[in-house]
PDB file of N, CA and C in Angstrom:
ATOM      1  N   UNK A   1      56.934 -30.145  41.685  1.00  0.00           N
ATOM      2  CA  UNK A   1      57.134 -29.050  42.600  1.00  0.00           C
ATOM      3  C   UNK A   1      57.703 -29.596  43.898  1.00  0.00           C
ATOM      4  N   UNK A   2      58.567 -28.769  44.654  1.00  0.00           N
ATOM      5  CA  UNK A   2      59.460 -29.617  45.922  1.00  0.00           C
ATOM      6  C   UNK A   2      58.071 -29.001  46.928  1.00  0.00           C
ATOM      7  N   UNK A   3      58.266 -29.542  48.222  1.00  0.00           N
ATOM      8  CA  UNK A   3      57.220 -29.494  48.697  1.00  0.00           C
ATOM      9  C   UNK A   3      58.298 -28.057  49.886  1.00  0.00           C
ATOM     10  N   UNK A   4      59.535 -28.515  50.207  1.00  0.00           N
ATOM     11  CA  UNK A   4      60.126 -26.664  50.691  1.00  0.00           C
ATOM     12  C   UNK A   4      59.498 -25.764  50.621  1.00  0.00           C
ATOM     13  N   UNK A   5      58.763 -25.013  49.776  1.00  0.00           N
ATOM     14  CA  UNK A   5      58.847 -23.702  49.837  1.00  0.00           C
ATOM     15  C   UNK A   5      59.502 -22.987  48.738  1.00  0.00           C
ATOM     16  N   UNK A   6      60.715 -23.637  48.257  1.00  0.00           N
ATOM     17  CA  UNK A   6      61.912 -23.152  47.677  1.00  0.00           C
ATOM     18  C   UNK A   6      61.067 -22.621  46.127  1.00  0.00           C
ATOM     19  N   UNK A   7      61.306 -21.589  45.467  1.00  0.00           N
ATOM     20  CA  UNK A   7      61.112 -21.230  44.115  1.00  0.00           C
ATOM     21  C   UNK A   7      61.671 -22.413  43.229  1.00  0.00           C
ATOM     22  N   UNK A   8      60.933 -22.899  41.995  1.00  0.00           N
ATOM     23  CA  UNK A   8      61.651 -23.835  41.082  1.00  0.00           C
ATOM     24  C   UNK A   8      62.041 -22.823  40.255  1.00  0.00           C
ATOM     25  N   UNK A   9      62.014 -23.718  39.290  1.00  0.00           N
ATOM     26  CA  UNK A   9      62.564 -23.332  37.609  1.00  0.00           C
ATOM     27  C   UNK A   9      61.370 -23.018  36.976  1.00  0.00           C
ATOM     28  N   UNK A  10      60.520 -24.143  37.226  1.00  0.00           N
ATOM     29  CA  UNK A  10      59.135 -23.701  36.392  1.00  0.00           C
ATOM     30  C   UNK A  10      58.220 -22.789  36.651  1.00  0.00           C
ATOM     31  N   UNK A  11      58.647 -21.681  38.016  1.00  0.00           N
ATOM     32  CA  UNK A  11      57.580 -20.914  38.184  1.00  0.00           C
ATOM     33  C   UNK A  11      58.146 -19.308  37.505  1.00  0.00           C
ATOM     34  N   UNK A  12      59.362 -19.440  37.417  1.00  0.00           N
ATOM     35  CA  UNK A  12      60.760 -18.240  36.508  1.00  0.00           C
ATOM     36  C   UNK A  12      59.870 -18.346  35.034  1.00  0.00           C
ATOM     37  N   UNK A  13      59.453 -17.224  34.358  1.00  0.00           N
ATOM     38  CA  UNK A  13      59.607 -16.669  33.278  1.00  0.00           C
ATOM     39  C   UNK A  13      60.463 -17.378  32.219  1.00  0.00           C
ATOM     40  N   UNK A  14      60.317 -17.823  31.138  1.00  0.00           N
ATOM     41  CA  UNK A  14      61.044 -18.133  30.305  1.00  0.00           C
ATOM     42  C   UNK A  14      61.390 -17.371  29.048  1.00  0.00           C
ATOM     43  N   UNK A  15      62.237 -17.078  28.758  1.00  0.00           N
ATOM     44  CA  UNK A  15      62.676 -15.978  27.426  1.00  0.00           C
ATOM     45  C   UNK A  15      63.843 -16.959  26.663  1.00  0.00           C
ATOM     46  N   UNK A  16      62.642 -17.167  25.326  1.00  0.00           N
ATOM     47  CA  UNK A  16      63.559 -18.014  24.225  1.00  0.00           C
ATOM     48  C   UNK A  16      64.332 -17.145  23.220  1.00  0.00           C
ATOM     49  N   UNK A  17      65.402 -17.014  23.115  1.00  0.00           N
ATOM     50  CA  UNK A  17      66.479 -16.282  22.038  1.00  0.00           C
ATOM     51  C   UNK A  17      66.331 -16.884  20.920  1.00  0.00           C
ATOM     52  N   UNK A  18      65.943 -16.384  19.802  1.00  0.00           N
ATOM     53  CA  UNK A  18      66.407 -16.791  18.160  1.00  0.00           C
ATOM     54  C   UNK A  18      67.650 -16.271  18.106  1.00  0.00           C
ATOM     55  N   UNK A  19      68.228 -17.155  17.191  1.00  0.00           N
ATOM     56  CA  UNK A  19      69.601 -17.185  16.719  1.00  0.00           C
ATOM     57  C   UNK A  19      69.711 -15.798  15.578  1.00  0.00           C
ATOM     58  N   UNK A  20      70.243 -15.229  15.007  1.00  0.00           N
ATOM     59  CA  UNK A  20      70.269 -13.851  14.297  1.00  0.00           C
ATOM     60  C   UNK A  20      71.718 -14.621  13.075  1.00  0.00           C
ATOM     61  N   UNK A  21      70.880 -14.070  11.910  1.00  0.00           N
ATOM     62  CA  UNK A  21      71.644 -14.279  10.866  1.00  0.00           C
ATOM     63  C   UNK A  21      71.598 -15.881  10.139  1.00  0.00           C
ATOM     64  N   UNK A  22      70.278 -16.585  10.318  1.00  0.00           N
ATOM     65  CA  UNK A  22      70.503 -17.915   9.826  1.00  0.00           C
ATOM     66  C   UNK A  22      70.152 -18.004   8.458  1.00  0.00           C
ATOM     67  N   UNK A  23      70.368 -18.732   7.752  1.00  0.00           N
ATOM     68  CA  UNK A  23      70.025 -19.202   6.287  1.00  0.00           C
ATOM     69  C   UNK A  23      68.404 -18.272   6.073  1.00  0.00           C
ATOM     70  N   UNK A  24      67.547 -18.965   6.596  1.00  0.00           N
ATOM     71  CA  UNK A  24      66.098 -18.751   7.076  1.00  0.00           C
ATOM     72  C   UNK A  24      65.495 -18.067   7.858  1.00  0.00           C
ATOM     73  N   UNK A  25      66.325 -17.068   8.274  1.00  0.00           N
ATOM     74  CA  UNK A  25      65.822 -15.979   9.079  1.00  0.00           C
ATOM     75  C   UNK A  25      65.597 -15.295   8.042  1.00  0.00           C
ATOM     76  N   UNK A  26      64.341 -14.189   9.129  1.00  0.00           N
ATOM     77  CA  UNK A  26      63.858 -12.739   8.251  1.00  0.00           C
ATOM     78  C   UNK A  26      64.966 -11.915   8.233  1.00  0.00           C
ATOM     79  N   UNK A  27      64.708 -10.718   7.197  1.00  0.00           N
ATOM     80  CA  UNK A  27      65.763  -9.918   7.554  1.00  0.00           C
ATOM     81  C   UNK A  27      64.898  -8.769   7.436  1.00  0.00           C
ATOM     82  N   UNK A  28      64.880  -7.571   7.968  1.00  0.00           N
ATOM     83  CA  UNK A  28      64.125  -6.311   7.780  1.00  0.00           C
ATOM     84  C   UNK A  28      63.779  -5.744   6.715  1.00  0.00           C
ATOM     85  N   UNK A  29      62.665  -5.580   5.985  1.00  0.00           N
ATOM     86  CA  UNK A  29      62.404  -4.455   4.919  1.00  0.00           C
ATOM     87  C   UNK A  29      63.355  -4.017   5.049  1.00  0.00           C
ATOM     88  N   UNK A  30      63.888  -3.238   3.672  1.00  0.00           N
ATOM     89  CA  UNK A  30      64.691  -2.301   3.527  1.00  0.00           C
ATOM     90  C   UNK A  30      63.762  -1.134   3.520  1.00  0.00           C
ATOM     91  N   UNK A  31      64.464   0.288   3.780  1.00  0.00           N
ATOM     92  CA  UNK A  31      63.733   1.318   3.580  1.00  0.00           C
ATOM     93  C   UNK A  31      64.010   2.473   2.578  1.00  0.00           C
ATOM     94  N   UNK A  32      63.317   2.356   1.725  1.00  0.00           N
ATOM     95  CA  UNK A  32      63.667   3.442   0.554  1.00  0.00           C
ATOM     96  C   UNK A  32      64.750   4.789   1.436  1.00  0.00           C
ATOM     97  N   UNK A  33      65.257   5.160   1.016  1.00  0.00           N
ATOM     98  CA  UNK A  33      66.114   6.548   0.703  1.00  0.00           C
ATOM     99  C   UNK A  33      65.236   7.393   0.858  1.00  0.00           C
ATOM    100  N   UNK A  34      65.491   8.577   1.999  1.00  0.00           N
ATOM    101  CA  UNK A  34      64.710   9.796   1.659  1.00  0.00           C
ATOM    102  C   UNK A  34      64.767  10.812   0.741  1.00  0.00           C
ATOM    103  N   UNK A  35      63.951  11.409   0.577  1.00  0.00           N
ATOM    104  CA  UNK A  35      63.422  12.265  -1.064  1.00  0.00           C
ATOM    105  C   UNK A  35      65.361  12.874  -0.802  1.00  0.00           C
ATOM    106  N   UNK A  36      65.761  13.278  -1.734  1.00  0.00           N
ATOM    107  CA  UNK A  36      66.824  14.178  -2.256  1.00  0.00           C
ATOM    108  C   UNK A  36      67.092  15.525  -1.756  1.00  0.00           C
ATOM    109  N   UNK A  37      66.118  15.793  -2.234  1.00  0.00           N
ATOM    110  CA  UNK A  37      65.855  17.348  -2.764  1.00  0.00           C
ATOM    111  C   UNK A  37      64.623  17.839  -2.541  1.00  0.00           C
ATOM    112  N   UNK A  38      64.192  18.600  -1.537  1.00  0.00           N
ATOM    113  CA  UNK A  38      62.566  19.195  -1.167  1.00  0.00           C
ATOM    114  C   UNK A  38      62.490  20.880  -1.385  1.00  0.00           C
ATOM    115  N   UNK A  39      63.527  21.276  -2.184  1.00  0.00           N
ATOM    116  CA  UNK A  39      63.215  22.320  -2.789  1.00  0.00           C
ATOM    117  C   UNK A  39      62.490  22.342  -3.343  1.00  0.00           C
ATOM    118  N   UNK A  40      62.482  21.374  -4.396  1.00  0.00           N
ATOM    119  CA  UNK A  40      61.165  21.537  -5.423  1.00  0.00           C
ATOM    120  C   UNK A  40      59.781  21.629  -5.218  1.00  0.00           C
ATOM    121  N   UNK A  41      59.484  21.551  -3.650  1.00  0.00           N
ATOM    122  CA  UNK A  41      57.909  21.612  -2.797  1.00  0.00           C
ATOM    123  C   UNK A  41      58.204  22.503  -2.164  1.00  0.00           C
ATOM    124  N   UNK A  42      59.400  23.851  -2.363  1.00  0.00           N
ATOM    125  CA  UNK A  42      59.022  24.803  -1.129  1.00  0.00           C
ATOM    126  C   UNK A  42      58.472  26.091  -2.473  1.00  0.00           C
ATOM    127  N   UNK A  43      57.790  26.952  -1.281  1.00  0.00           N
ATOM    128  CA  UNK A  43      57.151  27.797  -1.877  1.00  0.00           C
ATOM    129  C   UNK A  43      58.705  29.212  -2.705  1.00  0.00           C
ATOM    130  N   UNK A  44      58.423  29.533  -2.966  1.00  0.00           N
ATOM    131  CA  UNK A  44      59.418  30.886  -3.414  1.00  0.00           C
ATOM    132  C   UNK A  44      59.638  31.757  -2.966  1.00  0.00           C
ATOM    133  N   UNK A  45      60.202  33.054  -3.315  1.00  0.00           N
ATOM    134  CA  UNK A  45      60.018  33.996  -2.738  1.00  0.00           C
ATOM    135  C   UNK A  45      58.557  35.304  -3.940  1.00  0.00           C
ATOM    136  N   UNK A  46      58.169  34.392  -5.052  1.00  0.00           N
ATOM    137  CA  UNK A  46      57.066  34.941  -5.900  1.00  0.00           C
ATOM    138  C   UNK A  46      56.286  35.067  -5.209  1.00  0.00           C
ATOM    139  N   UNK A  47      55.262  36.179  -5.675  1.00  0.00           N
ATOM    140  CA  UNK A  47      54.566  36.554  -5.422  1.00  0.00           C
ATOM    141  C   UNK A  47      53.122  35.852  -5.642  1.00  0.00           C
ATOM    142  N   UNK A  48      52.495  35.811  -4.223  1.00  0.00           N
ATOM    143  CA  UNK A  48      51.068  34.706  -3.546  1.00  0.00           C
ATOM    144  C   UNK A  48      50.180  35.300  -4.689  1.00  0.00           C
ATOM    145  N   UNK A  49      49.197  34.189  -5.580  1.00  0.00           N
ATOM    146  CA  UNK A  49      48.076  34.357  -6.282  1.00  0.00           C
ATOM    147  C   UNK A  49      46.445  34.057  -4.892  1.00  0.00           C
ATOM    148  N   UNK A  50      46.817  35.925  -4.818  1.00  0.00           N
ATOM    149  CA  UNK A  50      45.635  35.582  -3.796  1.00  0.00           C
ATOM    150  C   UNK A  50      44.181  35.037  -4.250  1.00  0.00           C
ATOM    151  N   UNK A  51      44.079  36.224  -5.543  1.00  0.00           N
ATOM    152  CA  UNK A  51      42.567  36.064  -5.824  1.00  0.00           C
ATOM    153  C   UNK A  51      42.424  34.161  -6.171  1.00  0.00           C
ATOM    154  N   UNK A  52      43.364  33.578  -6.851  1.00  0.00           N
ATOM    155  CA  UNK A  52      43.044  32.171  -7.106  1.00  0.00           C
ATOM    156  C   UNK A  52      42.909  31.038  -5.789  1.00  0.00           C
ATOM    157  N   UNK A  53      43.990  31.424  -4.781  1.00  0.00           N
ATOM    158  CA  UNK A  53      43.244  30.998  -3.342  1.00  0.00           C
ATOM    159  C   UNK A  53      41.862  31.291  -2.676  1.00  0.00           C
ATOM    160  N   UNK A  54      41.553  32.689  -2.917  1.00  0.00           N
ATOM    161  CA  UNK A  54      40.499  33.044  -2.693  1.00  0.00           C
ATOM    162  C   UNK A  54      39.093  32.094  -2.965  1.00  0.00           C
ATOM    163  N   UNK A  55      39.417  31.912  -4.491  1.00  0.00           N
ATOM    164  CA  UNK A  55      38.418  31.107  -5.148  1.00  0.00           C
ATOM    165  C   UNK A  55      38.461  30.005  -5.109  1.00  0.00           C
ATOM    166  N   UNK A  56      39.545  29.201  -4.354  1.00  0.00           N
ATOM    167  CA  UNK A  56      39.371  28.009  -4.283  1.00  0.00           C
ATOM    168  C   UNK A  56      38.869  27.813  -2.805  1.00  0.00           C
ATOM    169  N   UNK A  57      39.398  29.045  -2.190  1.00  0.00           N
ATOM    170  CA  UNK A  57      38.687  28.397  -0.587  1.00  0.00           C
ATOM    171  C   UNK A  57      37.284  28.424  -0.879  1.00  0.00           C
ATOM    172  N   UNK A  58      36.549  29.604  -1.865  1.00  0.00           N
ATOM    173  CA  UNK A  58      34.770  29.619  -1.640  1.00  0.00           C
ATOM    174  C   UNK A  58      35.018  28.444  -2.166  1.00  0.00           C
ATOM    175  N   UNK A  59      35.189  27.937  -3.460  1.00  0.00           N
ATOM    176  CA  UNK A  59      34.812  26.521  -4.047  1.00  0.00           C
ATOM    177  C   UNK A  59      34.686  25.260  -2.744  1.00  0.00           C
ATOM    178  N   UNK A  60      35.419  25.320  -2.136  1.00  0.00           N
ATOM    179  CA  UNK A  60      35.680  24.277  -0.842  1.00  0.00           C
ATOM    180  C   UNK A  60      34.526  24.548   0.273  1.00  0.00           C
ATOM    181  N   UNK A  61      34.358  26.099   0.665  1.00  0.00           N
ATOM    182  CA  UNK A  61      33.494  26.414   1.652  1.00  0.00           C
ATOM    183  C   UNK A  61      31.999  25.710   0.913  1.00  0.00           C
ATOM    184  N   UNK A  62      31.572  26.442  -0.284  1.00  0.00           N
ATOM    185  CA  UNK A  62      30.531  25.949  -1.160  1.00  0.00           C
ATOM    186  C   UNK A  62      30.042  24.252  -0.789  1.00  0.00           C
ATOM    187  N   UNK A  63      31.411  23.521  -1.293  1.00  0.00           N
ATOM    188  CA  UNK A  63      31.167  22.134  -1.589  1.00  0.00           C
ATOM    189  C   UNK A  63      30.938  22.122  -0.174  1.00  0.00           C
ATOM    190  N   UNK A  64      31.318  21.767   1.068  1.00  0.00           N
ATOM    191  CA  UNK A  64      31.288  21.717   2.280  1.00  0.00           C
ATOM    192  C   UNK A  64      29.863  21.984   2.774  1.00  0.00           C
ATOM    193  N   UNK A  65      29.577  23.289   2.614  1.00  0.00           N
ATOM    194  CA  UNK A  65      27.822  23.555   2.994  1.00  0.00           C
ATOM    195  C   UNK A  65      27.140  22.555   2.102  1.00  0.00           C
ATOM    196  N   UNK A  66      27.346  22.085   0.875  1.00  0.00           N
ATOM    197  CA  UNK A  66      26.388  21.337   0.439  1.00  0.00           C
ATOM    198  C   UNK A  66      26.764  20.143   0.597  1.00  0.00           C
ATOM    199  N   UNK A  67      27.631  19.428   1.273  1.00  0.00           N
ATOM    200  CA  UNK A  67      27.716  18.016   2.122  1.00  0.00           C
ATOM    201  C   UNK A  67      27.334  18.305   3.334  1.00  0.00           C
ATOM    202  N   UNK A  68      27.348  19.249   4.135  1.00  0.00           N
ATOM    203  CA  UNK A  68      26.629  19.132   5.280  1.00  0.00           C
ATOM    204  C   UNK A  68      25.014  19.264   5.304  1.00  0.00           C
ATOM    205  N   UNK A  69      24.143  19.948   3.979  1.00  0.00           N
ATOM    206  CA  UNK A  69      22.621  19.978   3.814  1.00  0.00           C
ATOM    207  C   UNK A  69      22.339  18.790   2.981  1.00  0.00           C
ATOM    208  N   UNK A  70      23.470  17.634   2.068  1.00  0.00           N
ATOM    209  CA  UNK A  70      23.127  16.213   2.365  1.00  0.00           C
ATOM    210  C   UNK A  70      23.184  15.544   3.136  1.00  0.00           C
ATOM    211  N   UNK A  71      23.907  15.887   3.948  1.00  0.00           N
ATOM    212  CA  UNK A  71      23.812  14.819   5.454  1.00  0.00           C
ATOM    213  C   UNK A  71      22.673  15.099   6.286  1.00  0.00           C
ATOM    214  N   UNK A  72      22.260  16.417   6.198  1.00  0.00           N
ATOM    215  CA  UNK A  72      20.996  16.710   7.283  1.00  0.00           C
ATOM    216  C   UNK A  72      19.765  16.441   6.764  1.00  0.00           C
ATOM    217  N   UNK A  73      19.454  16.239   5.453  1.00  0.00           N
ATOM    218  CA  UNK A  73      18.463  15.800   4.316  1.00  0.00           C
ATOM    219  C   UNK A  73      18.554  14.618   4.440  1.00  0.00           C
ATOM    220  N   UNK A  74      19.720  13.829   4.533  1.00  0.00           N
ATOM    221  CA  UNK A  74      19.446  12.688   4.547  1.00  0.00           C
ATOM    222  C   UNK A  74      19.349  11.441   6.412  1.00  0.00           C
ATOM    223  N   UNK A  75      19.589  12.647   6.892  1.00  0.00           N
ATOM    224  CA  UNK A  75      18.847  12.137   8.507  1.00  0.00           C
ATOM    225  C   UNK A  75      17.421  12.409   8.646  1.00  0.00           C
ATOM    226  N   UNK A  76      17.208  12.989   8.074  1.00  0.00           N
ATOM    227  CA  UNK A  76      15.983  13.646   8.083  1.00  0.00           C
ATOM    228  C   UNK A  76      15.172  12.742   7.738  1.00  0.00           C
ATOM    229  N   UNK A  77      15.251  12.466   6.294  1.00  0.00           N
ATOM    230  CA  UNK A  77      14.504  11.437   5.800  1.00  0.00           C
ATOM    231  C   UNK A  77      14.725  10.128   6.312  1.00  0.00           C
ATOM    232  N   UNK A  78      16.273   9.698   6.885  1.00  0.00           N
ATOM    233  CA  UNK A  78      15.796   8.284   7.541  1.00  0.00           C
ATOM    234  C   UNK A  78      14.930   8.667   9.101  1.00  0.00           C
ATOM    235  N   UNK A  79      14.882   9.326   9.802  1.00  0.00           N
ATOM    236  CA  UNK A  79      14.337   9.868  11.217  1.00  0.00           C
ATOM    237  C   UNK A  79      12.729   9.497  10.428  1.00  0.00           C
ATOM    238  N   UNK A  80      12.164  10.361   9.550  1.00  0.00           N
ATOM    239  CA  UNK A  80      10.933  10.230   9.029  1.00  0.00           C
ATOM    240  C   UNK A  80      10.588   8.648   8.565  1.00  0.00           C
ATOM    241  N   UNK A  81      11.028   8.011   7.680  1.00  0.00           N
ATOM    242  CA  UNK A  81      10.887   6.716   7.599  1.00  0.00           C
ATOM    243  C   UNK A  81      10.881   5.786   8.400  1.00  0.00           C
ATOM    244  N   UNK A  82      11.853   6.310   9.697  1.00  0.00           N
ATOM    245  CA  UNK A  82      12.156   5.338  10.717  1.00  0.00           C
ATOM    246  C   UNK A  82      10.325   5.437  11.266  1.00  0.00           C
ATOM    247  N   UNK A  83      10.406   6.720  11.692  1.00  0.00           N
ATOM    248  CA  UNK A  83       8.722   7.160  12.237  1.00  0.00           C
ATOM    249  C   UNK A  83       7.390   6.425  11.773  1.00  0.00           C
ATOM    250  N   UNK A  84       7.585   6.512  10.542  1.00  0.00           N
ATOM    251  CA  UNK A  84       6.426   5.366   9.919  1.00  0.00           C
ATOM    252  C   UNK A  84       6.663   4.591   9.585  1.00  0.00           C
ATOM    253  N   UNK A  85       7.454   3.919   9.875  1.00  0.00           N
ATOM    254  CA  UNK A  85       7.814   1.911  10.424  1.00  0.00           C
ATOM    255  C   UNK A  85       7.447   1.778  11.009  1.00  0.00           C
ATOM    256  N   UNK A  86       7.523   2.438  12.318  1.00  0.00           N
ATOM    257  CA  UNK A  86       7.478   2.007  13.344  1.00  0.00           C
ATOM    258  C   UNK A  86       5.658   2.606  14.228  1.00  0.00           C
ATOM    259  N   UNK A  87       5.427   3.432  13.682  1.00  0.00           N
ATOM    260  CA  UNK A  87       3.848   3.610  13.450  1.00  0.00           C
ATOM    261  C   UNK A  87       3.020   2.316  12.525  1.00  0.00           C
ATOM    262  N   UNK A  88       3.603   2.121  11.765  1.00  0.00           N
ATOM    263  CA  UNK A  88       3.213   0.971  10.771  1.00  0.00           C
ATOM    264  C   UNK A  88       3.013  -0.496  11.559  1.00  0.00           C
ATOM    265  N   UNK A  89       4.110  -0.689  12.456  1.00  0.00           N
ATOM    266  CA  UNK A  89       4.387  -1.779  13.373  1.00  0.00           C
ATOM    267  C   UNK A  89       3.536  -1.684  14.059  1.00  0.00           C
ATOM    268  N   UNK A  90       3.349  -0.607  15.074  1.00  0.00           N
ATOM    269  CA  UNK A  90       2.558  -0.706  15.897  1.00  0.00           C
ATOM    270  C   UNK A  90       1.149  -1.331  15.673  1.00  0.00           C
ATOM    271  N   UNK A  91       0.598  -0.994  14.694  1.00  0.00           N
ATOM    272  CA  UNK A  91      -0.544  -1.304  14.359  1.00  0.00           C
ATOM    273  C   UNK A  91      -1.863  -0.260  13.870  1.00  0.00           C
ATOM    274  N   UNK A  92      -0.970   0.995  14.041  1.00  0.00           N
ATOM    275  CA  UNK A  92      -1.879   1.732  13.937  1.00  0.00           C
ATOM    276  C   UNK A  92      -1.927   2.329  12.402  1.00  0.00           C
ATOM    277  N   UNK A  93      -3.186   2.961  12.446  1.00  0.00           N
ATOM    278  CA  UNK A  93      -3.547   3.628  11.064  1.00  0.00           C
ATOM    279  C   UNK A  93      -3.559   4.802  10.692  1.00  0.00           C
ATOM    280  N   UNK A  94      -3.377   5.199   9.563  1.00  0.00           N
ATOM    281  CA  UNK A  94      -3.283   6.720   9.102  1.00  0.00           C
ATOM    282  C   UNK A  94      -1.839   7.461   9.778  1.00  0.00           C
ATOM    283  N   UNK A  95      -0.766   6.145   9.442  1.00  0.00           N
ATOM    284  CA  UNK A  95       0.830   6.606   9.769  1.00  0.00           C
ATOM    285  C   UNK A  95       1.501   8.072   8.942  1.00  0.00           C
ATOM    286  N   UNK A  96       0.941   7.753   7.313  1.00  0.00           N
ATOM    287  CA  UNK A  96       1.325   8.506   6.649  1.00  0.00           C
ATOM    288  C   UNK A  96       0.321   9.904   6.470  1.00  0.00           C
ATOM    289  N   UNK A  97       0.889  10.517   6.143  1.00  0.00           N
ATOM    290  CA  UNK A  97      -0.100  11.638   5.503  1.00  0.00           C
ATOM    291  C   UNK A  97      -0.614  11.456   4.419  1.00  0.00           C
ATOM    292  N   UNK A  98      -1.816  11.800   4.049  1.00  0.00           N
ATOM    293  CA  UNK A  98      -2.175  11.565   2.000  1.00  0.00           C
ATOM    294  C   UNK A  98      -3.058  13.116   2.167  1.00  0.00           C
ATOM    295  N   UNK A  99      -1.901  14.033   0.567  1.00  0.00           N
ATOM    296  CA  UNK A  99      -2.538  14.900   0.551  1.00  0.00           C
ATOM    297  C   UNK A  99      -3.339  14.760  -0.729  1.00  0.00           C
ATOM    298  N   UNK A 100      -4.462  15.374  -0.583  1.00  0.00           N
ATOM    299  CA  UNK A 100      -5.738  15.682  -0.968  1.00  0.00           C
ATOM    300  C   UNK A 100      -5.456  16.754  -1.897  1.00  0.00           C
ATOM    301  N   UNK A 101      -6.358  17.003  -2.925  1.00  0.00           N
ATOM    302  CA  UNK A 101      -5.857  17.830  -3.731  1.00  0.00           C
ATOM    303  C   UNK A 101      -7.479  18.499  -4.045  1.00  0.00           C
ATOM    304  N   UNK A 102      -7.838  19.663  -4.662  1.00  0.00           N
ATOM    305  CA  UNK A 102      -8.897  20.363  -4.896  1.00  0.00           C
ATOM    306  C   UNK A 102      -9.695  20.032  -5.502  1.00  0.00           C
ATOM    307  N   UNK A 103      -8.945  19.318  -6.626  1.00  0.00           N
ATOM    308  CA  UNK A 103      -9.864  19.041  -8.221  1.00  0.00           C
ATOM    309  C   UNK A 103     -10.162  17.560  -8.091  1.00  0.00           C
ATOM    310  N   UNK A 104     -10.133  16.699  -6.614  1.00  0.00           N
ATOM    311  CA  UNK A 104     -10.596  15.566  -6.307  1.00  0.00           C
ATOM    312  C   UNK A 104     -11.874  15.607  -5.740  1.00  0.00           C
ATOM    313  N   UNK A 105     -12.138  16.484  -5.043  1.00  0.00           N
ATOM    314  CA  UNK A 105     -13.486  16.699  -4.240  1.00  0.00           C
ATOM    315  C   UNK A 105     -14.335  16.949  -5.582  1.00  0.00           C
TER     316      UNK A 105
END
């Protein structure tokens, strides 16, 4: 470093250029061709099968409510398990419930 003041060389940014087009250079993926023809995915001017939409949206609504009452069934039960671990840890007793039945007495 000069002791001036003056800016060097080594405090400038350096930007190294690759050479383009060598033996051993990359060259870009090619990119497939776009589709042709997307008529064949448009709808018509026929006439909409409502009732079969119909039934596929309940089928979907259906499946849907019953992934969301496994997900809440299954928080549920880890929330509860978590509860008596951690009752269990503590040290204390009678974490769980035990039911009793009539024809035991």
């Amino acid at each position: 470093m000069t002791g001036d003041g003056s800016s060097s060389s080594e405090s400038e940014p350096r930007v190294v250029k690759f050479p383009h087009g060598r033996a051993g250079a990359r060259t870009p993926a090619t990119v497939p061709p776009p589709v042709d023809d997307l008529a064949k995915f448009e709808r018509g001017g026929g006439a909409d099968d409502y009732r079969h939409r119909m039934t596929v949206n309940i089928a979907v609504f259906v499946f849907v409510i019953a992934l969301i009452g496994a997900g809440l069934w299954l928080a549920d039960t880890m929330a509860q398990m978590r509860k008596n671990q951690d009752c269990v840890l503590s040290g204390r007793r009678g974490c769980s419930p035990v039911e009793v039945t009539k024809d035991r007495w």
